[in-house]
PDB file of N, CA and C in Angstrom:
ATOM      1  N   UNK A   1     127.971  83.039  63.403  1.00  0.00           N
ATOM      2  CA  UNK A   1     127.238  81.840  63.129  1.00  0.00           C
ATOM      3  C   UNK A   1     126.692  81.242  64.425  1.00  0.00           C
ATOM      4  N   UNK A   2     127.097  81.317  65.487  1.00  0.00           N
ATOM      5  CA  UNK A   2     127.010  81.026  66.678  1.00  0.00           C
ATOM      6  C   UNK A   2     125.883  82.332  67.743  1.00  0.00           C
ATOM      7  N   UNK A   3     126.600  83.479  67.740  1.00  0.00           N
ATOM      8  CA  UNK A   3     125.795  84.355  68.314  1.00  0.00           C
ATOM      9  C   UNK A   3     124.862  85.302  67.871  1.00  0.00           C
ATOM     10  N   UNK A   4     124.869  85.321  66.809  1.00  0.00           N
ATOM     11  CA  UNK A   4     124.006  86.500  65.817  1.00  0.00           C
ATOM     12  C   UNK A   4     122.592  85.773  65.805  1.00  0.00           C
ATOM     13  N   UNK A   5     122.834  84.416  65.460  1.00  0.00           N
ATOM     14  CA  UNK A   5     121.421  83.925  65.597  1.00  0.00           C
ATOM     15  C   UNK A   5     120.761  83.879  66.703  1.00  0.00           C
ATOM     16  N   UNK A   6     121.399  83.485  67.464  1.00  0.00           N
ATOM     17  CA  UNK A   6     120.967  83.801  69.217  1.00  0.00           C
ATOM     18  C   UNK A   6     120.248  85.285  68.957  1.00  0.00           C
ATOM     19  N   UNK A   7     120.578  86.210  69.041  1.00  0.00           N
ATOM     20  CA  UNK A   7     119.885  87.436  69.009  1.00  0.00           C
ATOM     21  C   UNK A   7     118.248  87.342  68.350  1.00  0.00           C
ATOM     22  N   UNK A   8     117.830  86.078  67.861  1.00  0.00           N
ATOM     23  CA  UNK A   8     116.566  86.210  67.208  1.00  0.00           C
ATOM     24  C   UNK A   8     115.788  85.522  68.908  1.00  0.00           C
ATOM     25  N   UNK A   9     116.569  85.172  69.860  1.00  0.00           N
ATOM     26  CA  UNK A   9     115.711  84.929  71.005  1.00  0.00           C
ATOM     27  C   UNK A   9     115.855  85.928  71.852  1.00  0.00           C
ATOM     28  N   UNK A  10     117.146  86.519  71.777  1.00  0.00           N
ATOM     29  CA  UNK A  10     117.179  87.345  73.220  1.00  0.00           C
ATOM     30  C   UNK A  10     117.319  88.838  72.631  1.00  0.00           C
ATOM     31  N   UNK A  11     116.989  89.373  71.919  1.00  0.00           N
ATOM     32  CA  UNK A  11     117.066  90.913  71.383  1.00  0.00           C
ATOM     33  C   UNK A  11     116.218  91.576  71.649  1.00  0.00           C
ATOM     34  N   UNK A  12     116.846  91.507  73.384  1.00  0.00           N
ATOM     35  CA  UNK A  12     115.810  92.828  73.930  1.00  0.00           C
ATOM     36  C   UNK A  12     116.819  93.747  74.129  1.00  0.00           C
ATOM     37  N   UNK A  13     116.853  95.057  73.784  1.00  0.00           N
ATOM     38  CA  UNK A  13     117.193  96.394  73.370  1.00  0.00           C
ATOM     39  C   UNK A  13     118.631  96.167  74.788  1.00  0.00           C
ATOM     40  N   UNK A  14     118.039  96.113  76.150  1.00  0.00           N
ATOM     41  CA  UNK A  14     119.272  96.012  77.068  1.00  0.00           C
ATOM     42  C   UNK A  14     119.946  94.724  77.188  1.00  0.00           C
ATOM     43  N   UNK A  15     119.477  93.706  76.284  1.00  0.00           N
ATOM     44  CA  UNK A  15     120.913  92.661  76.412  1.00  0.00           C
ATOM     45  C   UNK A  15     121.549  93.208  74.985  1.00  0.00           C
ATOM     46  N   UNK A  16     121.098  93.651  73.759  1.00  0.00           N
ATOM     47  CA  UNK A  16     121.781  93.477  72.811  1.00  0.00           C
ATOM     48  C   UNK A  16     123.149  94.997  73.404  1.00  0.00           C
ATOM     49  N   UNK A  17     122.926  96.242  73.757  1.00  0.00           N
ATOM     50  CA  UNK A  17     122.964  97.541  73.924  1.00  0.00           C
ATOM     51  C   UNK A  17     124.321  96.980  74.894  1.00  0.00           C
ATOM     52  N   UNK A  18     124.058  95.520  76.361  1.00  0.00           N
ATOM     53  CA  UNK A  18     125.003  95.181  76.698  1.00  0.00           C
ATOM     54  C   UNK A  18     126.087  94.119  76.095  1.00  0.00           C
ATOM     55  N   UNK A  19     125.835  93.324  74.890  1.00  0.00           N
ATOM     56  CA  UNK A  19     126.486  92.509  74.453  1.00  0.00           C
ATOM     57  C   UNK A  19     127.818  93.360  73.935  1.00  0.00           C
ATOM     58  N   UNK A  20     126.865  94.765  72.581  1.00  0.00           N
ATOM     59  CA  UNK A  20     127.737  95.675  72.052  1.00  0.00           C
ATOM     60  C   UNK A  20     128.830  96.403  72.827  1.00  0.00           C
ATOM     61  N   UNK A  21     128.395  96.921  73.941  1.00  0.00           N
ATOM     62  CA  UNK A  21     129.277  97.427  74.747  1.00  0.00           C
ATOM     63  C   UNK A  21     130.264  96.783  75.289  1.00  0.00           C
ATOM     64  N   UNK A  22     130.229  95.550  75.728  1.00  0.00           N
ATOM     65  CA  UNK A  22     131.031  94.551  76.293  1.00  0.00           C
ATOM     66  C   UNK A  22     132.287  94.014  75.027  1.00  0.00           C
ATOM     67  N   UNK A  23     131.275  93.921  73.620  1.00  0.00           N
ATOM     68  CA  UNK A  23     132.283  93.677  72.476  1.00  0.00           C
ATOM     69  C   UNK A  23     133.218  94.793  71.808  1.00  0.00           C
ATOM     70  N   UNK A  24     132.841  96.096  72.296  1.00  0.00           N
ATOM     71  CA  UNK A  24     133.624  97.068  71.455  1.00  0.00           C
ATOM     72  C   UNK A  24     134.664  97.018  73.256  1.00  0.00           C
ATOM     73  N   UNK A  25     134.776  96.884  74.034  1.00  0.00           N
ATOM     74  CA  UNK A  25     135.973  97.355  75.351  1.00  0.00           C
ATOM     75  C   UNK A  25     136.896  95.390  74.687  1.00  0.00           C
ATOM     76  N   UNK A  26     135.944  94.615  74.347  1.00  0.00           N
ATOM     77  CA  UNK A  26     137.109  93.465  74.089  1.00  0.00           C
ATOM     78  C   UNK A  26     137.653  93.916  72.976  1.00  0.00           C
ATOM     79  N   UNK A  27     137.037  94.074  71.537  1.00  0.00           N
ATOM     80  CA  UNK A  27     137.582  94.067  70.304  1.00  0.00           C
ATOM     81  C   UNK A  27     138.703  95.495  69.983  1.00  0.00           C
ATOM     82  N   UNK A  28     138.105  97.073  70.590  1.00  0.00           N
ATOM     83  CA  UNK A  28     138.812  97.805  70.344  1.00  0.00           C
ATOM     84  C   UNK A  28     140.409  97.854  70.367  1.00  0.00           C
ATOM     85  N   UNK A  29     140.989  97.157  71.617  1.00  0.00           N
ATOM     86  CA  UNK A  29     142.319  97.303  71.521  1.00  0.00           C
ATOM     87  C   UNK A  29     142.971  96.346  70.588  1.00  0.00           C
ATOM     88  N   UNK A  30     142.597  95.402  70.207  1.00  0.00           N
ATOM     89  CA  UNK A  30     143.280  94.111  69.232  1.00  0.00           C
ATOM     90  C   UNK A  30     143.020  95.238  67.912  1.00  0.00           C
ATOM     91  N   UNK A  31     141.744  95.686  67.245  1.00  0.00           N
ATOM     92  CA  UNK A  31     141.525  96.529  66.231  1.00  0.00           C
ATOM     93  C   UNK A  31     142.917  97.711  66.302  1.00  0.00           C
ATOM     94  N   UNK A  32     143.237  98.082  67.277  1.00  0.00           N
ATOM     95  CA  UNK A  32     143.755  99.523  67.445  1.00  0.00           C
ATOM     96  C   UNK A  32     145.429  98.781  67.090  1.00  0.00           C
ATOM     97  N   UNK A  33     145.953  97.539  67.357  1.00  0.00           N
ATOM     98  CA  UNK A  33     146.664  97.053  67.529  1.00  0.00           C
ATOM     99  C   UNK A  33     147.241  96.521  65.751  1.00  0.00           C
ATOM    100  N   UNK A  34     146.099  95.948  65.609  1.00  0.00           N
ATOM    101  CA  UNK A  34     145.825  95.652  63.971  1.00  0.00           C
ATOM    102  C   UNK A  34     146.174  96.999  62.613  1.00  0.00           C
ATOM    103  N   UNK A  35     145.699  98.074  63.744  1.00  0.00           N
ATOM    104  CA  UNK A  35     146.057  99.098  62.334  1.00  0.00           C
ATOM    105  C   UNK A  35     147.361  99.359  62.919  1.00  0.00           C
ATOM    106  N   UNK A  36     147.975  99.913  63.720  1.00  0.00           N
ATOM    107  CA  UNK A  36     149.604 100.193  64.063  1.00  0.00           C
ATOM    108  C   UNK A  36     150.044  98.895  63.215  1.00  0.00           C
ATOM    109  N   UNK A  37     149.997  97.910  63.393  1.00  0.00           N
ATOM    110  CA  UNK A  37     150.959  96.785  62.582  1.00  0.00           C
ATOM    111  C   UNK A  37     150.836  97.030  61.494  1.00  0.00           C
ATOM    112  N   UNK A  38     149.901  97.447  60.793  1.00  0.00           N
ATOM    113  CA  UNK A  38     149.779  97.474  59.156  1.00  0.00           C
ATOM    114  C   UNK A  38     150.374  98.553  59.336  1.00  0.00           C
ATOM    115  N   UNK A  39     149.831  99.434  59.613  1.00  0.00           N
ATOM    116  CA  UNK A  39     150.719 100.922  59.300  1.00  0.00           C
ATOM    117  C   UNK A  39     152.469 100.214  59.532  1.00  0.00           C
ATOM    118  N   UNK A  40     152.663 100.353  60.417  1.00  0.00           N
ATOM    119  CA  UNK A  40     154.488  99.858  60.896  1.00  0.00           C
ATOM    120  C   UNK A  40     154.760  98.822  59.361  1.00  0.00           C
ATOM    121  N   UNK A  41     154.234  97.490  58.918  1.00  0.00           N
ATOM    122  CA  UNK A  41     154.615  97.043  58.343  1.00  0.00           C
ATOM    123  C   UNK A  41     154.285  97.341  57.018  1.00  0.00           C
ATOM    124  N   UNK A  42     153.885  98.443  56.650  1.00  0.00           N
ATOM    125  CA  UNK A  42     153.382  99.232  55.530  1.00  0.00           C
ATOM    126  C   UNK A  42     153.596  98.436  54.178  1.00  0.00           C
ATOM    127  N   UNK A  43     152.494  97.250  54.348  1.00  0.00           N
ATOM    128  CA  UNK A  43     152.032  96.311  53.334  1.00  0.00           C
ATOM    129  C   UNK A  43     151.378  96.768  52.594  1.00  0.00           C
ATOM    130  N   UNK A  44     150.846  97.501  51.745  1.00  0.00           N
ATOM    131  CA  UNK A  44     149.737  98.147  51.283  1.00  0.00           C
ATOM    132  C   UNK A  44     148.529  97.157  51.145  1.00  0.00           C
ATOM    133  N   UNK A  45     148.827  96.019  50.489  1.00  0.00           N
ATOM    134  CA  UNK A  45     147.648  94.833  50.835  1.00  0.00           C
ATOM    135  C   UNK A  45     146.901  94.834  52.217  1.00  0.00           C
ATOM    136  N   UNK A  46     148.029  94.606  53.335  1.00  0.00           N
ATOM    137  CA  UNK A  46     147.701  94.229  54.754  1.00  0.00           C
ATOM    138  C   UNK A  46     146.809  95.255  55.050  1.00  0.00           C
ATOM    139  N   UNK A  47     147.321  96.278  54.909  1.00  0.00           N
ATOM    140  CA  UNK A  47     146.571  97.990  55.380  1.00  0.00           C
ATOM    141  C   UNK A  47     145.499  98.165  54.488  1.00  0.00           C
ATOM    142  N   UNK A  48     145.219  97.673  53.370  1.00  0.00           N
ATOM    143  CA  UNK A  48     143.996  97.653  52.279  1.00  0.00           C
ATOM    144  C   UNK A  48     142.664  96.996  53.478  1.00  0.00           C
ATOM    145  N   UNK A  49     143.474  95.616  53.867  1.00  0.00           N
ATOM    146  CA  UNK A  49     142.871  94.708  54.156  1.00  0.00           C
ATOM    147  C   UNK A  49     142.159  95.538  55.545  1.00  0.00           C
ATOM    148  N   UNK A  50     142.659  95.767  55.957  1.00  0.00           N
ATOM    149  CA  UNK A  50     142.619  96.350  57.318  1.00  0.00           C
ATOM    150  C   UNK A  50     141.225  98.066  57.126  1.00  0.00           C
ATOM    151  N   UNK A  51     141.782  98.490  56.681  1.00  0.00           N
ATOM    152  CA  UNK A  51     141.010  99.486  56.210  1.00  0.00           C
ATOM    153  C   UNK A  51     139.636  99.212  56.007  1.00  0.00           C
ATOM    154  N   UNK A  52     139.497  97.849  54.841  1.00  0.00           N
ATOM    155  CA  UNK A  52     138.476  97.814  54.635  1.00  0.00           C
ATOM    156  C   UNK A  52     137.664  97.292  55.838  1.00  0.00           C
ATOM    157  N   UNK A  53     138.251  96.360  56.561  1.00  0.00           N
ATOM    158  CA  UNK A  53     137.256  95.896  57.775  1.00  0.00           C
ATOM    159  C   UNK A  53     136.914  97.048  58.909  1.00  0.00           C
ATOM    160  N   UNK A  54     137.984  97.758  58.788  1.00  0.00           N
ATOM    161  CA  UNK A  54     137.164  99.423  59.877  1.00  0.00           C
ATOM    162  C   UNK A  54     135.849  99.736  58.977  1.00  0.00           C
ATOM    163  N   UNK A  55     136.103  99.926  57.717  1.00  0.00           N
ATOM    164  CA  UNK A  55     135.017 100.369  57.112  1.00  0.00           C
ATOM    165  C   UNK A  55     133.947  99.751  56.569  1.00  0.00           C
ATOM    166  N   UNK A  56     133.641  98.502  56.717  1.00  0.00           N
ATOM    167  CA  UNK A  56     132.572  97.579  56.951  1.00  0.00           C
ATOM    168  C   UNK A  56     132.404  97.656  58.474  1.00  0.00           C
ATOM    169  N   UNK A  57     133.048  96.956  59.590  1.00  0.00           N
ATOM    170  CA  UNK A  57     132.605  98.040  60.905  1.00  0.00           C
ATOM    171  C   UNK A  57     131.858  99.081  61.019  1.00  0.00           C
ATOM    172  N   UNK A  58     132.241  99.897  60.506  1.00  0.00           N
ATOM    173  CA  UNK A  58     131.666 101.832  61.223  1.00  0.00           C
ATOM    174  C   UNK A  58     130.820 101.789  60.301  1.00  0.00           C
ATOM    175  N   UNK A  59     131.101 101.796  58.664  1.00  0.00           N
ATOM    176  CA  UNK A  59     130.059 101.790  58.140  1.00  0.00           C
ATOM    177  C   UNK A  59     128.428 101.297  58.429  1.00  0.00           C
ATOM    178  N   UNK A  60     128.995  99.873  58.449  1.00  0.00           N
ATOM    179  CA  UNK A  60     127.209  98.716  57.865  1.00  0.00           C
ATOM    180  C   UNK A  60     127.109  97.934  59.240  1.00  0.00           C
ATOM    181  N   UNK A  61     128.320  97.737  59.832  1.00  0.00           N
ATOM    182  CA  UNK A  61     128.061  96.518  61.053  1.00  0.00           C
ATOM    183  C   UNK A  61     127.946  97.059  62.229  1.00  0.00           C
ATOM    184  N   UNK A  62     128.102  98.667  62.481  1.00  0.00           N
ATOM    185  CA  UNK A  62     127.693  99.165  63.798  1.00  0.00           C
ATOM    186  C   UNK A  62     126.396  99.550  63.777  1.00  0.00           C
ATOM    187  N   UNK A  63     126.162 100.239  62.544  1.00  0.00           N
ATOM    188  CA  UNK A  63     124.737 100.881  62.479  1.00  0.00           C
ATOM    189  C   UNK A  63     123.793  99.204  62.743  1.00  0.00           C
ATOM    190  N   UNK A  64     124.262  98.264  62.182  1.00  0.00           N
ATOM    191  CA  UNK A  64     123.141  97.320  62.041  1.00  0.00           C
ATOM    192  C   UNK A  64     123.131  96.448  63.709  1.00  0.00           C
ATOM    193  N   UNK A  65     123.917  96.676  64.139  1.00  0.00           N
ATOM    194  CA  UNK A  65     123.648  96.395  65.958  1.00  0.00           C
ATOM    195  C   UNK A  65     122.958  97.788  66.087  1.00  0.00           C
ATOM    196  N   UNK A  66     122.994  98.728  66.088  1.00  0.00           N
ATOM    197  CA  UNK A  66     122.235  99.986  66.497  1.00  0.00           C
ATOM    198  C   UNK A  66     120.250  99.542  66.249  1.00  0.00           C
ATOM    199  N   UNK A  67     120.723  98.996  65.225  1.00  0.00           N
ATOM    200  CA  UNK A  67     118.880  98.895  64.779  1.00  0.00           C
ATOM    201  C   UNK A  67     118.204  97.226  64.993  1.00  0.00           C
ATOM    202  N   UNK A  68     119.496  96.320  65.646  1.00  0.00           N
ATOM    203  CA  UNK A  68     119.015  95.688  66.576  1.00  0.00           C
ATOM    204  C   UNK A  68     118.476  95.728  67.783  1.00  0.00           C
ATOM    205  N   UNK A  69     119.738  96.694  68.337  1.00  0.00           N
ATOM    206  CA  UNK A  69     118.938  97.410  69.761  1.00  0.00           C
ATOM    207  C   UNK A  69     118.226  97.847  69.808  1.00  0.00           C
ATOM    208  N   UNK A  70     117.495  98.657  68.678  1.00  0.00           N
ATOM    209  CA  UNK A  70     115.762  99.155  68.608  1.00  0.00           C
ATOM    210  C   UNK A  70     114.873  98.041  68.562  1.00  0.00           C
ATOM    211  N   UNK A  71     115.020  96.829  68.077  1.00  0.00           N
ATOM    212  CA  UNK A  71     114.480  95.584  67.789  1.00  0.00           C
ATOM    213  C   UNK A  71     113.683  95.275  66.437  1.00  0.00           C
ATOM    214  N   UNK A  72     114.903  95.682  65.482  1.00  0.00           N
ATOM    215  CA  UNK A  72     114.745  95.307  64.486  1.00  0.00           C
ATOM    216  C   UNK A  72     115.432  94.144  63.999  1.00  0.00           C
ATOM    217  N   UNK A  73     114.806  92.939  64.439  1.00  0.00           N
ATOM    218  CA  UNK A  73     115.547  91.813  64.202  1.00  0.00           C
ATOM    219  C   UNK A  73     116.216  91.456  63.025  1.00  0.00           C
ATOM    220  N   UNK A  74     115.648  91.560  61.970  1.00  0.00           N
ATOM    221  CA  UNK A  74     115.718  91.924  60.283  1.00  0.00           C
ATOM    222  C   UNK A  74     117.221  92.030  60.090  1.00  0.00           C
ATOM    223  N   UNK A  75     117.938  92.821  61.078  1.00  0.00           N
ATOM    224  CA  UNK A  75     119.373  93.222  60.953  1.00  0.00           C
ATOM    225  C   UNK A  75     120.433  92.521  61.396  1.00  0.00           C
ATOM    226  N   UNK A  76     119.600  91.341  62.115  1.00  0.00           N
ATOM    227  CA  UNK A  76     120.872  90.129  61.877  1.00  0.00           C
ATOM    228  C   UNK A  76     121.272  89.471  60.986  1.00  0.00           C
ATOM    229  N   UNK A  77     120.665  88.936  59.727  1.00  0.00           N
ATOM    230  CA  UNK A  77     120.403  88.296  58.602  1.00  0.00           C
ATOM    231  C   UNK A  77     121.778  89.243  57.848  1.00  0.00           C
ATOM    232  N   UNK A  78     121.664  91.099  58.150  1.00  0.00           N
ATOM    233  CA  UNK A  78     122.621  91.853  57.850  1.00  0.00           C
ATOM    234  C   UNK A  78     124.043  91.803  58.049  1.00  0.00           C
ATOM    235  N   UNK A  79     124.098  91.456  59.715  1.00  0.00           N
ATOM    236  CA  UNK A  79     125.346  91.320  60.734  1.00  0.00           C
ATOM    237  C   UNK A  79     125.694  90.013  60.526  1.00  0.00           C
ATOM    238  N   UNK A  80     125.250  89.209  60.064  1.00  0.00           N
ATOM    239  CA  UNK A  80     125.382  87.790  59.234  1.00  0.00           C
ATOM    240  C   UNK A  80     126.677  87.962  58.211  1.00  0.00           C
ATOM    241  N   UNK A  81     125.791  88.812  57.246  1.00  0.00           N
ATOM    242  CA  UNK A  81     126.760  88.855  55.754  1.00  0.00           C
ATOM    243  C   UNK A  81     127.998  89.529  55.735  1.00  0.00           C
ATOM    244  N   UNK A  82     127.431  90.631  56.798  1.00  0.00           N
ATOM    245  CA  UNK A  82     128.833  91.442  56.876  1.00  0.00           C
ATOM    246  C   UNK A  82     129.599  90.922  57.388  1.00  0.00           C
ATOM    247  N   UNK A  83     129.699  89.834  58.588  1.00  0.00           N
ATOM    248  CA  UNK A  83     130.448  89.270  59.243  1.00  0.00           C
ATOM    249  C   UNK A  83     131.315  88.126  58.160  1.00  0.00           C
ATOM    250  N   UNK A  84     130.998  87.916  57.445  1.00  0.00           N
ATOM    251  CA  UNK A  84     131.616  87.013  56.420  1.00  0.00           C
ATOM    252  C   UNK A  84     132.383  87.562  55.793  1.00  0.00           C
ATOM    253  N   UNK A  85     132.089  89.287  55.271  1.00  0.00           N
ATOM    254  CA  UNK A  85     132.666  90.079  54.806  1.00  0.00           C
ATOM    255  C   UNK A  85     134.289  90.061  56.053  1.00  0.00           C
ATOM    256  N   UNK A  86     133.584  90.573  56.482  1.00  0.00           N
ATOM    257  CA  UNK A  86     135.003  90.558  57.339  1.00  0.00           C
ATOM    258  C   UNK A  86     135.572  89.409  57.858  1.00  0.00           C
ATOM    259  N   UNK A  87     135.632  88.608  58.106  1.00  0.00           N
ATOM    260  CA  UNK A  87     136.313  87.112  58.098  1.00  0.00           C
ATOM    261  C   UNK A  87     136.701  86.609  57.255  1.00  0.00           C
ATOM    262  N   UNK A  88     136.699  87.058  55.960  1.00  0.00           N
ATOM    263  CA  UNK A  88     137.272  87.373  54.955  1.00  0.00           C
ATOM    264  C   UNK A  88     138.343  87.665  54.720  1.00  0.00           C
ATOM    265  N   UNK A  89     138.715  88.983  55.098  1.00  0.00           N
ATOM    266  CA  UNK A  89     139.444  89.942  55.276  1.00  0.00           C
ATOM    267  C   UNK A  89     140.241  89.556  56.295  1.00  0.00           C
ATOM    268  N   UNK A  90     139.876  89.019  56.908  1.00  0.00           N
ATOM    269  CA  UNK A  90     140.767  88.692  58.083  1.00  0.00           C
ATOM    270  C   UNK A  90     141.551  87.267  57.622  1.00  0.00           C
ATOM    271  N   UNK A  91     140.781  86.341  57.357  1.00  0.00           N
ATOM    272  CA  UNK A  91     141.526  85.385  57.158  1.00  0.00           C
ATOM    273  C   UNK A  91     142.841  85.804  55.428  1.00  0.00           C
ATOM    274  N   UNK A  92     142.257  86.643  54.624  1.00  0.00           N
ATOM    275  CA  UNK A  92     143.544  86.736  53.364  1.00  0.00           C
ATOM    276  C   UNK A  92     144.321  87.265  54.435  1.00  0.00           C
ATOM    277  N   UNK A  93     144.191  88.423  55.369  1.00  0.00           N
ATOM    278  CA  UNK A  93     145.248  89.341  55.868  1.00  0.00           C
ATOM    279  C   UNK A  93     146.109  88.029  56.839  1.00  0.00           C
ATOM    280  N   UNK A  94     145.583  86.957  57.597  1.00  0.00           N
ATOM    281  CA  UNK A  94     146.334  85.929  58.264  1.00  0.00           C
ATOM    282  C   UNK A  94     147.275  85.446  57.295  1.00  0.00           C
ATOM    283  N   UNK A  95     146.834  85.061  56.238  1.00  0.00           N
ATOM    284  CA  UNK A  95     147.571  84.438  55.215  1.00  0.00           C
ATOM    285  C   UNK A  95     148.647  85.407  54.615  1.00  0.00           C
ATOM    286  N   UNK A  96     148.326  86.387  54.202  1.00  0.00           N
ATOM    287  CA  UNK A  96     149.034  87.300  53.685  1.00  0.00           C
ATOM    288  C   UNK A  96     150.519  87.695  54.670  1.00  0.00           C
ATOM    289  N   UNK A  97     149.920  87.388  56.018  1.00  0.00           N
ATOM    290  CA  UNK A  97     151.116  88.010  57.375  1.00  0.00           C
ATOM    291  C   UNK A  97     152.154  87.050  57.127  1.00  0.00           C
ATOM    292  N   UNK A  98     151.588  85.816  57.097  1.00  0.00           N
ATOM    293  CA  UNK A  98     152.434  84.788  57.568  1.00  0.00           C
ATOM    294  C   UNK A  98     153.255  84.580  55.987  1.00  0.00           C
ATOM    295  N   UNK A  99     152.693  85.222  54.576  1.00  0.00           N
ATOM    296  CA  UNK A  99     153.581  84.942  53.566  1.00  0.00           C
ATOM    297  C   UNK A  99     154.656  86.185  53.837  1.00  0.00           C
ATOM    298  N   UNK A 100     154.127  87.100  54.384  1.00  0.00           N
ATOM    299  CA  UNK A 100     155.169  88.714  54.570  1.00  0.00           C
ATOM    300  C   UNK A 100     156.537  87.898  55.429  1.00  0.00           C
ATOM    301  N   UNK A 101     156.111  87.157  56.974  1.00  0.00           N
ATOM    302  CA  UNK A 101     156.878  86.828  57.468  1.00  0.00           C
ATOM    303  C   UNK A 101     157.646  86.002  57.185  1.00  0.00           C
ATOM    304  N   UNK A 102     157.526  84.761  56.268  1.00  0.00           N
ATOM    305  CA  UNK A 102     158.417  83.717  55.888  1.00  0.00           C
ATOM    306  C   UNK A 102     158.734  84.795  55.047  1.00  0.00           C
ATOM    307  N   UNK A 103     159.170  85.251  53.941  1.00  0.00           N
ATOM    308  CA  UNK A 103     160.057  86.003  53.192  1.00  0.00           C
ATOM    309  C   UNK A 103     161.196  86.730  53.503  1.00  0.00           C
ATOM    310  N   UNK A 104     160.601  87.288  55.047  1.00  0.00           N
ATOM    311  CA  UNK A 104     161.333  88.323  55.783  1.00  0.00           C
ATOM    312  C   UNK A 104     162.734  87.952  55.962  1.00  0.00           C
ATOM    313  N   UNK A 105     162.628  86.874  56.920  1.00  0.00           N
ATOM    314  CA  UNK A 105     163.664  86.020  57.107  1.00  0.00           C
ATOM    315  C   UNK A 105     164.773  85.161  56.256  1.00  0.00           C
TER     316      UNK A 105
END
């Protein structure tokens, strides 16, 4: 909501090409971190949850930075929706952790 729209001023092929690169060396290890916990805490929900946001990722939300960096602006409006998609997902899976953990105990 904040940076995607930005990209309708500055989406020239080498800032977007550097934004992506800079966001997959921050996001990869928290992601990589995210599936070991689901796996370890073998929630099937949590790991549903999880799954599906790799696969909105790789699927729809990498390709659609890919065809920003060509300068097809069109594909933020995309990286928009999907991003909701996954914040989504993220926020049931927050909720979902913290009901796994009060139970635990």
């Amino acid at each position: 909501m904040v940076q995607l729209p930005l990209f309708r001023i500055a989406a020239r092929p080498d800032f977007v090409k550097a934004h992506r690169r800079r966001n997959t060396i921050l996001m990869a290890p928290p992601m990589l971190v995210e599936l070991v916990g689901a796996v370890w805490l073998w929630q099937i929900p949590a790991l549903a949850l999880v799954l599906a946001i790799w696969i909105v990722t790789f699927v729809w939300y990498i390709p659609a930075y890919s065809r920003l960096a060509q300068g097809h602006t069109g594909a933020i409006r995309q990286l928009t929706a999907w991003h909701w998609v996954r914040t989504l997902c993220w926020t049931v899976r927050a909720a979902l952790l913290l009901w796994i953990t009060g139970h635990r105990g």
